[in-house]
PDB file of N, CA and C in Angstrom:
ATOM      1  N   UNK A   1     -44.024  61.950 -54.018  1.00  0.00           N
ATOM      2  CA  UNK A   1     -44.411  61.889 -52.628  1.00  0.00           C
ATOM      3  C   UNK A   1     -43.569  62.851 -51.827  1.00  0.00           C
ATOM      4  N   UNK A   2     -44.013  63.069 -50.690  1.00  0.00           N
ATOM      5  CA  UNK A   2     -43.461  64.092 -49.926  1.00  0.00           C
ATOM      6  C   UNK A   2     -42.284  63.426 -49.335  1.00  0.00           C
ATOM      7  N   UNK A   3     -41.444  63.994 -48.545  1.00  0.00           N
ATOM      8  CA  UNK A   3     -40.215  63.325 -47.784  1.00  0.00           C
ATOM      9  C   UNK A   3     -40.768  63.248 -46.325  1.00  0.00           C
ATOM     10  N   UNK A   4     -41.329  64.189 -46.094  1.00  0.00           N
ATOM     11  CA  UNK A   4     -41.943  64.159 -44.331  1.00  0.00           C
ATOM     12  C   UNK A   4     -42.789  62.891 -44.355  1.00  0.00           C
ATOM     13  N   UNK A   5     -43.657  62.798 -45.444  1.00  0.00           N
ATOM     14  CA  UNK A   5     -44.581  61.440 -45.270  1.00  0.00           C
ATOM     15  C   UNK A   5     -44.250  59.920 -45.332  1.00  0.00           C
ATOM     16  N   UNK A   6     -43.164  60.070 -46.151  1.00  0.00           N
ATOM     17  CA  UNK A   6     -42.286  58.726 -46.329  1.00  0.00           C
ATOM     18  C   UNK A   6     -41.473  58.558 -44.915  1.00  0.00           C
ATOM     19  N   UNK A   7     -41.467  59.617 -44.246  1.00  0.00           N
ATOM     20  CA  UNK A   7     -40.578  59.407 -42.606  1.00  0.00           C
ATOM     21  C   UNK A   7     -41.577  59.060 -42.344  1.00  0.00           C
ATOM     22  N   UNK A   8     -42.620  59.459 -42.274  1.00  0.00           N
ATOM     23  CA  UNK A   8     -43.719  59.196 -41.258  1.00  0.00           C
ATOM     24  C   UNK A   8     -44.074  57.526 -41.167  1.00  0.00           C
ATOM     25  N   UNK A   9     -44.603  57.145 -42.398  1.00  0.00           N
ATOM     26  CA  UNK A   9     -44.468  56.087 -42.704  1.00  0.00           C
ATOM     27  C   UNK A   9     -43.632  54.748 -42.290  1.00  0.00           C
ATOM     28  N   UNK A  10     -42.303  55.327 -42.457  1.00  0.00           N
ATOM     29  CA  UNK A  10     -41.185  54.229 -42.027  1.00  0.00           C
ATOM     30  C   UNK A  10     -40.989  53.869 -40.557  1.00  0.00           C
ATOM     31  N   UNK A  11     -41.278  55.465 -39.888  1.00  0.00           N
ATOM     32  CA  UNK A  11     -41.641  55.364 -38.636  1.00  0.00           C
ATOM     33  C   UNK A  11     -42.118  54.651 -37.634  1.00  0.00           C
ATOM     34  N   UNK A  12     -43.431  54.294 -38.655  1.00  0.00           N
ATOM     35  CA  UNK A  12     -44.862  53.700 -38.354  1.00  0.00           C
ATOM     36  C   UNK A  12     -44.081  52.230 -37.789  1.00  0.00           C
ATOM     37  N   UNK A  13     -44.020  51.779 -39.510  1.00  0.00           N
ATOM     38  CA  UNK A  13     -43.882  50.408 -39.765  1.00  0.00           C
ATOM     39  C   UNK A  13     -42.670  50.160 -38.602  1.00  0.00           C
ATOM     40  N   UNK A  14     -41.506  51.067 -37.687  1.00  0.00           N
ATOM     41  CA  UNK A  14     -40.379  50.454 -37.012  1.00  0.00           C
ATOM     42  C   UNK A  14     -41.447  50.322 -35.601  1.00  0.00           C
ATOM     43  N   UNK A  15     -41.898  51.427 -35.273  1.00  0.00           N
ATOM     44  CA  UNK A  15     -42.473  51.322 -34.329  1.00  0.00           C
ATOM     45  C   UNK A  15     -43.676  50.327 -34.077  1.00  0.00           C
ATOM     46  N   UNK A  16     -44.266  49.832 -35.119  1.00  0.00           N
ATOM     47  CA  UNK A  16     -44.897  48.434 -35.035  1.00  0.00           C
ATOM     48  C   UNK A  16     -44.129  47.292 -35.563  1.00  0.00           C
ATOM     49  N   UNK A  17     -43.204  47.025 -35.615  1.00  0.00           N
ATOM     50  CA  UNK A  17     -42.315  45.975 -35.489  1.00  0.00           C
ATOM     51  C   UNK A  17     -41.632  45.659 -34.350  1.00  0.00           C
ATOM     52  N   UNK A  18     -41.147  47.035 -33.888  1.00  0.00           N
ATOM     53  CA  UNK A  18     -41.119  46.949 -32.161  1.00  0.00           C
ATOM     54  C   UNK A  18     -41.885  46.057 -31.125  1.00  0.00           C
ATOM     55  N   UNK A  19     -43.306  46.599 -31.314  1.00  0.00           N
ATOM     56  CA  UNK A  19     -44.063  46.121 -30.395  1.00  0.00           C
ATOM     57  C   UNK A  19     -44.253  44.906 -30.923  1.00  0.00           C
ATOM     58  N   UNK A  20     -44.481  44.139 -31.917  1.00  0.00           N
ATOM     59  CA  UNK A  20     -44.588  42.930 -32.261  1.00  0.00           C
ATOM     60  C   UNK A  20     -43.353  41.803 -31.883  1.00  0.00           C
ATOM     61  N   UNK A  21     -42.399  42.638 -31.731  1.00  0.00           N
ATOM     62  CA  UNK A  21     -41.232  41.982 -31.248  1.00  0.00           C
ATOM     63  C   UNK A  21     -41.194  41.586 -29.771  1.00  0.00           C
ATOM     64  N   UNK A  22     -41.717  42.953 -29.284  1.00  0.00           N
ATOM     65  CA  UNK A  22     -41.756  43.035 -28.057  1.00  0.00           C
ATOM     66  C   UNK A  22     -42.423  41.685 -27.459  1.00  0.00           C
ATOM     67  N   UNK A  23     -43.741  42.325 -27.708  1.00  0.00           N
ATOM     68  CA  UNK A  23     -45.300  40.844 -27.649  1.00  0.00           C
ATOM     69  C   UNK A  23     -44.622  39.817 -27.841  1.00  0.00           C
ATOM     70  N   UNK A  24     -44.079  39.424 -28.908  1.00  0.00           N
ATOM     71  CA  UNK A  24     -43.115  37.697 -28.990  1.00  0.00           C
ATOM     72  C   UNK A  24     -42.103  37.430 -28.018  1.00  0.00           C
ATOM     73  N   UNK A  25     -41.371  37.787 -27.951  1.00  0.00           N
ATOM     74  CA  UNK A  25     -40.407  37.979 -26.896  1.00  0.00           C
ATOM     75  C   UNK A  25     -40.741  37.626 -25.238  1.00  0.00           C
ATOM     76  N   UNK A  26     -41.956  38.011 -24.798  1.00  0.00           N
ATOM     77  CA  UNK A  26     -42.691  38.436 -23.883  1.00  0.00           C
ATOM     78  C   UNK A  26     -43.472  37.380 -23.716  1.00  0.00           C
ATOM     79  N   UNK A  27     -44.178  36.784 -24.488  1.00  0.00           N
ATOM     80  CA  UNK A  27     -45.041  35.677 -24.721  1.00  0.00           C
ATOM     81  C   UNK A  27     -43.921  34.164 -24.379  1.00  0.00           C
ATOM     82  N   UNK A  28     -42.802  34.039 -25.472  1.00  0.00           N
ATOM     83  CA  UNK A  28     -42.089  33.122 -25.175  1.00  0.00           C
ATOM     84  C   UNK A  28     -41.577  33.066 -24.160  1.00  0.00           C
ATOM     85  N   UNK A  29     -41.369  33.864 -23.536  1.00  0.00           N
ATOM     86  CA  UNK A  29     -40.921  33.567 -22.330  1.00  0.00           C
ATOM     87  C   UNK A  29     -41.384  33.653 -20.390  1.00  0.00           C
ATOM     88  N   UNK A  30     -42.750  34.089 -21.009  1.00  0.00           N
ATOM     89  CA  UNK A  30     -43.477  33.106 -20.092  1.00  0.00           C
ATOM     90  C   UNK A  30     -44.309  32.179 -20.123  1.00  0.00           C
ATOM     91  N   UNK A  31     -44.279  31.779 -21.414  1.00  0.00           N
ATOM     92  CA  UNK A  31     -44.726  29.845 -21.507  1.00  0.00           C
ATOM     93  C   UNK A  31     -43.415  29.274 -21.294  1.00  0.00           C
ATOM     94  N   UNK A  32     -41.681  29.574 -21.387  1.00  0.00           N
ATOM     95  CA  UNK A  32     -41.144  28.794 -20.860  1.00  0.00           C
ATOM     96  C   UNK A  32     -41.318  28.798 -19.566  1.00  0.00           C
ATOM     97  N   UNK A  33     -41.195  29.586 -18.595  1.00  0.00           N
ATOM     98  CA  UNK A  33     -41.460  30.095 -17.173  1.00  0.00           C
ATOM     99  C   UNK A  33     -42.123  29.084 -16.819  1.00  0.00           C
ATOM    100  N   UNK A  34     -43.519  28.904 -17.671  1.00  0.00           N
ATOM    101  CA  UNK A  34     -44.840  28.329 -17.138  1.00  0.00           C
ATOM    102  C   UNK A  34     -43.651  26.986 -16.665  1.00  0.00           C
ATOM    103  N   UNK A  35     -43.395  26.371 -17.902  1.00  0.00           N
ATOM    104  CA  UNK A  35     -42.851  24.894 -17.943  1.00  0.00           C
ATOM    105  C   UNK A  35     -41.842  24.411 -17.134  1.00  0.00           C
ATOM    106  N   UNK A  36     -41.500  25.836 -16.780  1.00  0.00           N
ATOM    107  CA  UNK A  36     -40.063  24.757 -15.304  1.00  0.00           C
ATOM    108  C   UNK A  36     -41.025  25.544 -13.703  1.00  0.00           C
ATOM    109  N   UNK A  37     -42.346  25.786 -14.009  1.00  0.00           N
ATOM    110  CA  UNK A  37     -42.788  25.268 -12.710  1.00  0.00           C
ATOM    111  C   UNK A  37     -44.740  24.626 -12.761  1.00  0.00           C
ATOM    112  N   UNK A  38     -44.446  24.486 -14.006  1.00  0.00           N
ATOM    113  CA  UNK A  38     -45.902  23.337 -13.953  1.00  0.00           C
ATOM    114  C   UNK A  38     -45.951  22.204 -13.219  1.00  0.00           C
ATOM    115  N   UNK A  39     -46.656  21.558 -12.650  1.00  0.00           N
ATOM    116  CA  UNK A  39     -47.095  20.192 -11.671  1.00  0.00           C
ATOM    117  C   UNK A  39     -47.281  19.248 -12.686  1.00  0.00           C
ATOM    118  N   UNK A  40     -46.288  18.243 -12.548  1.00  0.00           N
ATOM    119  CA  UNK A  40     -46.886  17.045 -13.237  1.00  0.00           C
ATOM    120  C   UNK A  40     -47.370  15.914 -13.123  1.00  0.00           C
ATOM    121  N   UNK A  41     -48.995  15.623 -13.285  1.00  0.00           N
ATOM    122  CA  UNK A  41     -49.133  14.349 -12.276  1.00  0.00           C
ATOM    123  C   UNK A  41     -48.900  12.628 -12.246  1.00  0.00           C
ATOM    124  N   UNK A  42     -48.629  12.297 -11.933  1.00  0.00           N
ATOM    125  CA  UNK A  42     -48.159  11.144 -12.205  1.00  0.00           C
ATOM    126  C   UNK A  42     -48.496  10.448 -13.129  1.00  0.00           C
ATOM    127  N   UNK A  43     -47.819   9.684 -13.970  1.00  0.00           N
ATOM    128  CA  UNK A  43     -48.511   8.631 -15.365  1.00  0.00           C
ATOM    129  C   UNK A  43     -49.277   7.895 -14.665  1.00  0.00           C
ATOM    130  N   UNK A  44     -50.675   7.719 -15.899  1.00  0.00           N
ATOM    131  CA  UNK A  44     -51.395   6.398 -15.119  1.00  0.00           C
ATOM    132  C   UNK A  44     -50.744   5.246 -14.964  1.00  0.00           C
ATOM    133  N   UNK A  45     -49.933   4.753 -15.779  1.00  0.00           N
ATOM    134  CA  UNK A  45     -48.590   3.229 -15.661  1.00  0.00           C
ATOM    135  C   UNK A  45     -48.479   2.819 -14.483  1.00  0.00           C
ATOM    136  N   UNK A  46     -47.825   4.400 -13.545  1.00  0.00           N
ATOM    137  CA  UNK A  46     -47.520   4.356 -12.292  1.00  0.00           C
ATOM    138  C   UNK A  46     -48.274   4.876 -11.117  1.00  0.00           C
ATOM    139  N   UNK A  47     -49.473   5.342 -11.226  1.00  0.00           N
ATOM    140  CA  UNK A  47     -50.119   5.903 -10.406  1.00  0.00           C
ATOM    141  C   UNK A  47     -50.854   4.692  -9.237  1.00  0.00           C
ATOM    142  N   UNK A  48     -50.889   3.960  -9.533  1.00  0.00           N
ATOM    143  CA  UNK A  48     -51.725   2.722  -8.477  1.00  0.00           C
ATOM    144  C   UNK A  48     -49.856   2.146  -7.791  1.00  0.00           C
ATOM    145  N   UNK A  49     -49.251   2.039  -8.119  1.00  0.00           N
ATOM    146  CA  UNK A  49     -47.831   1.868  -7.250  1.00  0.00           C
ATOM    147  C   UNK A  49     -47.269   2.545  -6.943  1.00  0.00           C
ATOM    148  N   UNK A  50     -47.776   4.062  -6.836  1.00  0.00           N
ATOM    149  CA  UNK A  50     -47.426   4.749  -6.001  1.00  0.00           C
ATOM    150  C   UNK A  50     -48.569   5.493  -4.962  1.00  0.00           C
ATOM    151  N   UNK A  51     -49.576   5.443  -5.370  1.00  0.00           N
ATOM    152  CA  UNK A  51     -50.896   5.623  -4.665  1.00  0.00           C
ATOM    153  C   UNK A  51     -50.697   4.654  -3.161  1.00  0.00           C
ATOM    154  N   UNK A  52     -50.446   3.197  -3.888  1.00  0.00           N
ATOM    155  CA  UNK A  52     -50.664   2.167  -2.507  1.00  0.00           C
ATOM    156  C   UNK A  52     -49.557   2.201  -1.834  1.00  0.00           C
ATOM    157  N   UNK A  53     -48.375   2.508  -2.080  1.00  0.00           N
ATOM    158  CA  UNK A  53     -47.032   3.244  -1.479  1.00  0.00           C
ATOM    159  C   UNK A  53     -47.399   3.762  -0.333  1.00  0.00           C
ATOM    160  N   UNK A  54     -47.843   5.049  -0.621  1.00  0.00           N
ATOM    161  CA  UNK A  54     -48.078   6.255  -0.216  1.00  0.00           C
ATOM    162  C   UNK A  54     -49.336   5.965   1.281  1.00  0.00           C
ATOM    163  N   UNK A  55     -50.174   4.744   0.796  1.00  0.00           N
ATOM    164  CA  UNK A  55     -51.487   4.974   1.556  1.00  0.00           C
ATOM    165  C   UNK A  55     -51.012   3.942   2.778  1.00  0.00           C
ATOM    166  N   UNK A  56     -50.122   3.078   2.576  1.00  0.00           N
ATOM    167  CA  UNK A  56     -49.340   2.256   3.396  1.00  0.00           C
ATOM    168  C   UNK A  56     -48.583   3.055   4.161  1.00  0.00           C
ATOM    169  N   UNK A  57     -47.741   4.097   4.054  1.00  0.00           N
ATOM    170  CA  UNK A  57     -47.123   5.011   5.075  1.00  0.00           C
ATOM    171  C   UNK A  57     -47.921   6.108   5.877  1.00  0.00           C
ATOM    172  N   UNK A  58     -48.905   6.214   5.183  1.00  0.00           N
ATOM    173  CA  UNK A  58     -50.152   6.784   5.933  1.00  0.00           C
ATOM    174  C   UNK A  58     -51.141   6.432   6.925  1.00  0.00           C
ATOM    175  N   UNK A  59     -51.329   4.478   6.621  1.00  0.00           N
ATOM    176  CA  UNK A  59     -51.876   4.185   7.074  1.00  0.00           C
ATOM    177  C   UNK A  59     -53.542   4.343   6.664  1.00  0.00           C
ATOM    178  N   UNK A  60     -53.895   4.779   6.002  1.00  0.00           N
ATOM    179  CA  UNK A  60     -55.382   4.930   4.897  1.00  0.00           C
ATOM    180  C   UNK A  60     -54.944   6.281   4.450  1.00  0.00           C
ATOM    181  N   UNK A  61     -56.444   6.739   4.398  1.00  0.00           N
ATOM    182  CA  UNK A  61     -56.720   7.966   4.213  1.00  0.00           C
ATOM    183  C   UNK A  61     -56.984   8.085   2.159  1.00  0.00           C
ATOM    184  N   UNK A  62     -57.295   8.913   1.788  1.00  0.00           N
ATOM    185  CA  UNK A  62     -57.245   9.231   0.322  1.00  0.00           C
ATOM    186  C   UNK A  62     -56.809   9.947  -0.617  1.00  0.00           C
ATOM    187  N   UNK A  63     -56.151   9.523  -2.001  1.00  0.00           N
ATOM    188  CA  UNK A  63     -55.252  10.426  -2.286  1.00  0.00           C
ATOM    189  C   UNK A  63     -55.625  11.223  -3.308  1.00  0.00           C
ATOM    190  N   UNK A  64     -55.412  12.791  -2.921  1.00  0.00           N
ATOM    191  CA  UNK A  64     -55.927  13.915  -3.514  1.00  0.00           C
ATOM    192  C   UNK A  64     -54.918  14.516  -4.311  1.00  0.00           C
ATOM    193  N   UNK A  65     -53.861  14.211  -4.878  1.00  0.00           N
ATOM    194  CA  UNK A  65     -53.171  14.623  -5.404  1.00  0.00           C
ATOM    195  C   UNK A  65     -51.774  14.090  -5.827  1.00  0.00           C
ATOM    196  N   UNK A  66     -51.474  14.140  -6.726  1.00  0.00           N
ATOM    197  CA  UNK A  66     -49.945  13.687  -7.378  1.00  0.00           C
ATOM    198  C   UNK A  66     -49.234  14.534  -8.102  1.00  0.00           C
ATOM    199  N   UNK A  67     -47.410  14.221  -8.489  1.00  0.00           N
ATOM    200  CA  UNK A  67     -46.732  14.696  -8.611  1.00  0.00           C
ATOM    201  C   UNK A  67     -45.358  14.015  -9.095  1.00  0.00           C
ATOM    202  N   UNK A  68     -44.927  14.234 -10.548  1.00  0.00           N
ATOM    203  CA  UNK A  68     -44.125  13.655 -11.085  1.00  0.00           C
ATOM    204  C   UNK A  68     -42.611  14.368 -11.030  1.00  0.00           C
ATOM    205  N   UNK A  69     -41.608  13.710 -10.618  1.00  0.00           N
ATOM    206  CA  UNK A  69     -39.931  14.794 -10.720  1.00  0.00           C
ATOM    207  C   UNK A  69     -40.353  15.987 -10.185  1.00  0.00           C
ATOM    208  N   UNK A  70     -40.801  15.724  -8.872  1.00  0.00           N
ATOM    209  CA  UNK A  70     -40.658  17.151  -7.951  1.00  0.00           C
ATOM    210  C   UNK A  70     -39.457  17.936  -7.621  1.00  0.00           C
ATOM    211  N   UNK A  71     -39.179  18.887  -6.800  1.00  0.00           N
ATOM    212  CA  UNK A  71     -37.511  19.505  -6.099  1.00  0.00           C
ATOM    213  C   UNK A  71     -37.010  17.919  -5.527  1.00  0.00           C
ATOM    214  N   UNK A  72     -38.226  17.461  -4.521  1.00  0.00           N
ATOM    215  CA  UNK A  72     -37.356  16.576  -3.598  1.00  0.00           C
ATOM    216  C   UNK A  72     -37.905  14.919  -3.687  1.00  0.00           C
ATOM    217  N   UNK A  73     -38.001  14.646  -4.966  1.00  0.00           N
ATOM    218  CA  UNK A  73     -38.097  12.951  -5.016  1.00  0.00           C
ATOM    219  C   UNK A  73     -38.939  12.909  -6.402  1.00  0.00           C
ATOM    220  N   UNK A  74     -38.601  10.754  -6.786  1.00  0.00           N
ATOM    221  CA  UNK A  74     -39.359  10.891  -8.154  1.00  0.00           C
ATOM    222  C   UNK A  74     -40.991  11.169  -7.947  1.00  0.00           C
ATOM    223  N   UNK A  75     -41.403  10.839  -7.232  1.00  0.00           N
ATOM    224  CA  UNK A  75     -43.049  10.700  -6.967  1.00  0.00           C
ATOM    225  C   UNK A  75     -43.432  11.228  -5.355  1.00  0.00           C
ATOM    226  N   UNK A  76     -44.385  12.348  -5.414  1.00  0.00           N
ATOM    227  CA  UNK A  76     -45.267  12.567  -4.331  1.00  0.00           C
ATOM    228  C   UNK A  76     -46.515  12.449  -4.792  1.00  0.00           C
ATOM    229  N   UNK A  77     -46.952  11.752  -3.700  1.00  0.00           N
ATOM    230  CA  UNK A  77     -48.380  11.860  -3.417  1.00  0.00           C
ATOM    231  C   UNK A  77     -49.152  12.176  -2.196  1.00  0.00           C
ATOM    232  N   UNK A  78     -49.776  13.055  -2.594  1.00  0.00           N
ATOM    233  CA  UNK A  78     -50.916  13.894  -1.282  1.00  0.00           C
ATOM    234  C   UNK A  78     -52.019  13.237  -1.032  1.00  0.00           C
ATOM    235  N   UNK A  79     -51.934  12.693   0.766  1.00  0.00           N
ATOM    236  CA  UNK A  79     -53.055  11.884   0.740  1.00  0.00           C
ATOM    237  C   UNK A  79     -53.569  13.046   1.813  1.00  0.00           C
ATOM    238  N   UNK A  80     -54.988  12.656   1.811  1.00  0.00           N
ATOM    239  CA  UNK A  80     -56.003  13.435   2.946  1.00  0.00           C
ATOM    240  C   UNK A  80     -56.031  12.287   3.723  1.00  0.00           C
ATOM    241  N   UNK A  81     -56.082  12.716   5.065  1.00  0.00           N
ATOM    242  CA  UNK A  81     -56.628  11.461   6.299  1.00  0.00           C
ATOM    243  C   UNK A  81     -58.040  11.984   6.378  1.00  0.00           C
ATOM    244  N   UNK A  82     -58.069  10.963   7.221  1.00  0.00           N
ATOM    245  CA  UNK A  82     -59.872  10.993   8.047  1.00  0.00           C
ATOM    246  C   UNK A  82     -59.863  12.276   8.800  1.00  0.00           C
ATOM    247  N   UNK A  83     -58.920  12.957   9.324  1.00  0.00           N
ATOM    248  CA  UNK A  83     -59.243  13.806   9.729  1.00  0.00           C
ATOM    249  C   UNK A  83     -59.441  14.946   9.564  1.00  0.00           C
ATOM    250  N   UNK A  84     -59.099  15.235   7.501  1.00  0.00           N
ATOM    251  CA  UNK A  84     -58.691  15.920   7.420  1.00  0.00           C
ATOM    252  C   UNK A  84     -57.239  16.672   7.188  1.00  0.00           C
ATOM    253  N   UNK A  85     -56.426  16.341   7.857  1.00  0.00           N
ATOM    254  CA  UNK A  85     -54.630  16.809   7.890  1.00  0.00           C
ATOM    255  C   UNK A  85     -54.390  16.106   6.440  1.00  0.00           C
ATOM    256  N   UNK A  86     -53.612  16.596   5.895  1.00  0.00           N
ATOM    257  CA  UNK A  86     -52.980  16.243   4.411  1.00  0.00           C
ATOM    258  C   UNK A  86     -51.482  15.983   4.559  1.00  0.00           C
ATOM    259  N   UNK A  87     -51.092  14.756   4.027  1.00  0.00           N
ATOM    260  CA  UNK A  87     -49.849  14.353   4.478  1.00  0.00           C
ATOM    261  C   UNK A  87     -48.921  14.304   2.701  1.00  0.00           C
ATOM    262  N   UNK A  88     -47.927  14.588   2.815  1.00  0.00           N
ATOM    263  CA  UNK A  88     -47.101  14.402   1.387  1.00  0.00           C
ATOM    264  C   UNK A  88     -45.988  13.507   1.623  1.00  0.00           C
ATOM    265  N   UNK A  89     -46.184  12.301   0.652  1.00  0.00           N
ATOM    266  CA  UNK A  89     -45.452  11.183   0.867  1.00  0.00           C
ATOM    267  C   UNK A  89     -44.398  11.058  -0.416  1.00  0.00           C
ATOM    268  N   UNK A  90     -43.145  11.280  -0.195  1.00  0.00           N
ATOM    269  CA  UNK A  90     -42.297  11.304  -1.380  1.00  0.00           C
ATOM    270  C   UNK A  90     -41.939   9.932  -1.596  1.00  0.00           C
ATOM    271  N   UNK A  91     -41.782   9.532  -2.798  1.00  0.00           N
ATOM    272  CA  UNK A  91     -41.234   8.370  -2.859  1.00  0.00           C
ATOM    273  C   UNK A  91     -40.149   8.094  -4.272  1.00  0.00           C
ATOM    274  N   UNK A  92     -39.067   7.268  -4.008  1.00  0.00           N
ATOM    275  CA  UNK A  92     -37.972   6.960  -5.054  1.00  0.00           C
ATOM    276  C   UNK A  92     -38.379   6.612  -6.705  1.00  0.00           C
ATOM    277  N   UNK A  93     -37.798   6.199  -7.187  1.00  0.00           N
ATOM    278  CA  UNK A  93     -38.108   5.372  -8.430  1.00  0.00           C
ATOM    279  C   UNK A  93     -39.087   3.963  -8.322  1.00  0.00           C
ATOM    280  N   UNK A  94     -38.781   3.603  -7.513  1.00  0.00           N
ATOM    281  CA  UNK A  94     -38.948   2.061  -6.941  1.00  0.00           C
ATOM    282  C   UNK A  94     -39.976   2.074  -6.313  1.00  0.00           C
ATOM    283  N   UNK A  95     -40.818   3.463  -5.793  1.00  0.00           N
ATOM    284  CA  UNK A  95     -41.706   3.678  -4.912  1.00  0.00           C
ATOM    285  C   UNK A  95     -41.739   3.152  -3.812  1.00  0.00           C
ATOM    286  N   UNK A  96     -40.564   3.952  -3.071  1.00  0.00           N
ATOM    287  CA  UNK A  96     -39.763   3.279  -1.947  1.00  0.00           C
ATOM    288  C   UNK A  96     -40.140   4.838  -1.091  1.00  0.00           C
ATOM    289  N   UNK A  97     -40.619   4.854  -0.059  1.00  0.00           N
ATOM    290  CA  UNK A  97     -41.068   6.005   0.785  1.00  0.00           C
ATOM    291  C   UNK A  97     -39.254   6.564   1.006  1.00  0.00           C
ATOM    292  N   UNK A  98     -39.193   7.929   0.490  1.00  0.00           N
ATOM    293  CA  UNK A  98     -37.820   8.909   1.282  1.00  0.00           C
ATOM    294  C   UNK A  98     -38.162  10.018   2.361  1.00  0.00           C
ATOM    295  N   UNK A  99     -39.902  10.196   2.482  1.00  0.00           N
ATOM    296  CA  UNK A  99     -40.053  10.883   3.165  1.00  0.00           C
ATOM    297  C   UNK A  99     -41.576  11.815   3.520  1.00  0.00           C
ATOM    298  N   UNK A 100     -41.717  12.177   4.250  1.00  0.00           N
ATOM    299  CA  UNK A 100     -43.334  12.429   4.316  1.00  0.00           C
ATOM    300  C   UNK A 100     -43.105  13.762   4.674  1.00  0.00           C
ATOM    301  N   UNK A 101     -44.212  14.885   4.854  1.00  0.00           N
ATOM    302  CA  UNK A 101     -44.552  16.200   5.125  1.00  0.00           C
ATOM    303  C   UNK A 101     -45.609  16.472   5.544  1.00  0.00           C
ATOM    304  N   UNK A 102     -46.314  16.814   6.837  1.00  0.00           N
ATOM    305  CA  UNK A 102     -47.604  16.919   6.985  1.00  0.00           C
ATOM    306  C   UNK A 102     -48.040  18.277   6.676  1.00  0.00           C
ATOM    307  N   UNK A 103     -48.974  18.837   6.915  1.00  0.00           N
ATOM    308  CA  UNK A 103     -50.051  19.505   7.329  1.00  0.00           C
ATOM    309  C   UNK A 103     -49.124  20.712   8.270  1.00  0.00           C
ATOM    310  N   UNK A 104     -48.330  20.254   9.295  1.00  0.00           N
ATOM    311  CA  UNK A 104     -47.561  21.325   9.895  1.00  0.00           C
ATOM    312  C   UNK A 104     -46.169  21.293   9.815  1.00  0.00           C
ATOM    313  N   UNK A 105     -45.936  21.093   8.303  1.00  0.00           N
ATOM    314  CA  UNK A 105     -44.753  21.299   7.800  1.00  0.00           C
ATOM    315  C   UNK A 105     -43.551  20.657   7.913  1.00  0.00           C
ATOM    316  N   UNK A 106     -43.939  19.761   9.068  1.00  0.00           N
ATOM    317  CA  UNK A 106     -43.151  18.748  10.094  1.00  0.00           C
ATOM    318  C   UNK A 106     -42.099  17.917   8.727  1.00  0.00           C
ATOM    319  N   UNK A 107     -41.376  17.645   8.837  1.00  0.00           N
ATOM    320  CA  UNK A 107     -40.308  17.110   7.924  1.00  0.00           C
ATOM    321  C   UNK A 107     -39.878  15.449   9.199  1.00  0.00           C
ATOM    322  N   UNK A 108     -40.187  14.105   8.399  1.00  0.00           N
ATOM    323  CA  UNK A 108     -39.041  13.393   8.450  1.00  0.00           C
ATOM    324  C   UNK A 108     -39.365  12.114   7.420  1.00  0.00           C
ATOM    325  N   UNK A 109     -37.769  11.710   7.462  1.00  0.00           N
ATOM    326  CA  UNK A 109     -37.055  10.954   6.658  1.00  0.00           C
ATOM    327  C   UNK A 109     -36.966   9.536   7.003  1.00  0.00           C
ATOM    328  N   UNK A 110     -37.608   8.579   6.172  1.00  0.00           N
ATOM    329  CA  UNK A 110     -37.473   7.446   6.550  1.00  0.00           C
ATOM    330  C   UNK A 110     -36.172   6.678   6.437  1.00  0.00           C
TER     331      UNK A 110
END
């Protein structure tokens, strides 16, 4: 065999090991990414004691959304009112209200 072709060759095979490395590398680490900011929604176990939590500090309305070990509490839940406005009701372990968020960003703390 020639010597130029056997470079050529070896070449090949580094430079596609590269990119295969690359691609893996690249891949793993944005499915971890994904995982420290995926939404998690509440277990069904706990979803009706924290649903009626939530609809009690609201006062009705319906809940469109949940949320397990958020930044700021164990459980939120997003209720819609009648009117429309969407309120976010954080609540403890205990499903003890720490705090609500409306619609205009408004922050308070029970």
């Amino acid at each position: 065999m020639k010597p130029n072709l056997n470079r050529k060759r070896i070449a090949i095979v580094i430079a596609g090991a590269a990119v295969v490395t690359a691609g893996t590398v690249g891949a793993a680490r944005a499915l971890s990414a994904d995982d420290d900011t995926q939404e998690r929604p509440i277990p069904a176990s706990d979803l009706d004691q924290a649903s009626q939590a939530a609809l009690v500090e609201t006062g009705g309305g319906k809940v469109t959304g949940t949320e397990i070990d958020d930044e700021e509490s164990k459980y939120e839940v997003e209720v819609t009112l009648d009117d429309g406005t969407q309120v976010d009701v954080q609540l403890d372990e205990d499903f003890q209200v720490v705090g609500t968020e409306g619609d205009d960003d408004s922050h308070s703390d029970d």
